[in-house]
Protein backbone atom coordinates (compact mmCIF):
# COMPACT_ATOMS: atom_id res chain seq x y z
CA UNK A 1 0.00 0.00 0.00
CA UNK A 2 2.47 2.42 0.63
CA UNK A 3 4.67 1.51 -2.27
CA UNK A 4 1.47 2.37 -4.53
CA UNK A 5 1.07 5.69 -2.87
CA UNK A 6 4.80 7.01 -2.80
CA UNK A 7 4.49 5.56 -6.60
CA UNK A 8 1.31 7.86 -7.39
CA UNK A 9 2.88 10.97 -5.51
CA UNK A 10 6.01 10.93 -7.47
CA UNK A 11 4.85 9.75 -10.73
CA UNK A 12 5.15 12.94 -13.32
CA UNK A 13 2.52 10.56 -15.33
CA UNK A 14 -1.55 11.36 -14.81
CA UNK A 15 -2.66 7.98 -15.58
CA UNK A 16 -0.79 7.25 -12.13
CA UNK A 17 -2.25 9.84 -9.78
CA UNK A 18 -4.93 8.06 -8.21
CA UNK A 19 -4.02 4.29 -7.41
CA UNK A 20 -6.86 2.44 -6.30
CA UNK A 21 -6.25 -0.59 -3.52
CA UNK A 22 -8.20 -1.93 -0.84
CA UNK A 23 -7.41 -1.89 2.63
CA UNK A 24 -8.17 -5.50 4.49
CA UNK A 25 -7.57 -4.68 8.45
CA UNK A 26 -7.10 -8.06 10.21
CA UNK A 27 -7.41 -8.52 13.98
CA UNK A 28 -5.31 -10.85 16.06
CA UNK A 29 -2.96 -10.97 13.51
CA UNK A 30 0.76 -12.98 14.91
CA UNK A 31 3.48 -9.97 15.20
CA UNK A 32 7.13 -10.30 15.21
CA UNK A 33 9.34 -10.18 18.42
CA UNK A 34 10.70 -7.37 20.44
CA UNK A 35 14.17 -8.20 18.82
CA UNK A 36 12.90 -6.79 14.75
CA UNK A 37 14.68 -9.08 13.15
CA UNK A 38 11.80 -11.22 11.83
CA UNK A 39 10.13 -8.84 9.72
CA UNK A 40 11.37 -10.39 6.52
CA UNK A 41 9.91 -13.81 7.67
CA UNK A 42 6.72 -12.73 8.61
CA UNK A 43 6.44 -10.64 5.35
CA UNK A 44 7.28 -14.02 3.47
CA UNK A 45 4.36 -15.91 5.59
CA UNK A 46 1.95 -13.64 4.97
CA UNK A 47 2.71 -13.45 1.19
CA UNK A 48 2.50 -17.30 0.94
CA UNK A 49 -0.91 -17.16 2.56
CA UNK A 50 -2.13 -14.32 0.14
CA UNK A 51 -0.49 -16.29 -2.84
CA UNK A 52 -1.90 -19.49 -1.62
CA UNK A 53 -5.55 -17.79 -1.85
CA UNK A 54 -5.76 -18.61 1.78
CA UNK A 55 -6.04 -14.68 3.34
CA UNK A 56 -3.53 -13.95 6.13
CA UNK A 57 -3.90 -16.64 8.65
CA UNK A 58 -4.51 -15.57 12.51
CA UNK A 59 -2.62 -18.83 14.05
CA UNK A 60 0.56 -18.87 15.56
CA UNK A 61 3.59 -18.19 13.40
CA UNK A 62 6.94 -20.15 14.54
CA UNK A 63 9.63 -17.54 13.27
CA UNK A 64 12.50 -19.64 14.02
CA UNK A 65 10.82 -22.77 11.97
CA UNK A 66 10.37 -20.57 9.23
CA UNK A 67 14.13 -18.95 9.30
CA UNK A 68 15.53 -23.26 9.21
CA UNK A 69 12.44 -23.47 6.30
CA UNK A 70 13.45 -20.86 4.44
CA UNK A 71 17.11 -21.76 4.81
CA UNK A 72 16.73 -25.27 3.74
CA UNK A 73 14.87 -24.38 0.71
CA UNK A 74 17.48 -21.75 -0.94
CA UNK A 75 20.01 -24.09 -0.05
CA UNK A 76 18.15 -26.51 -2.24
């Protein structure tokens, strides 16, 4: 969302000056620890779930399962 609306503010192009997106809000949603290194991980979650078609899922998200995951599969 905020990519799209930096984009539209500093595009010199009309076409581009009104970016239309929809806002989901989503309660009880997992967060990252106090230590914010685990954005990139939960950004990669929740991108899966949207990509998957399933929505962002509410349940408990095991950062550190994800990191070894995420590892193991570039490594492949």
């Amino acid at each position: 969302m905020y990519v799209s609306m930096e984009f539209a503010n500093n595009s010199d192009d009309t076409q581009y000056q009104h970016v239309a997106y929809d806002v989901t809000y989503v309660e009880d949603i997992p967060q990252q620890g106090s230590n914010g290194l685990d954005c990139g991980i939960y950004l990669l979650a929740f991108a899966k779930c949207l990509s998957d078609g399933e929505g962002i899922l509410v349940q408990y998200i095991d950062a550190k399962f994800l990191c070894i995951r995420y590892d193991v599969l570039l490594w492949e």
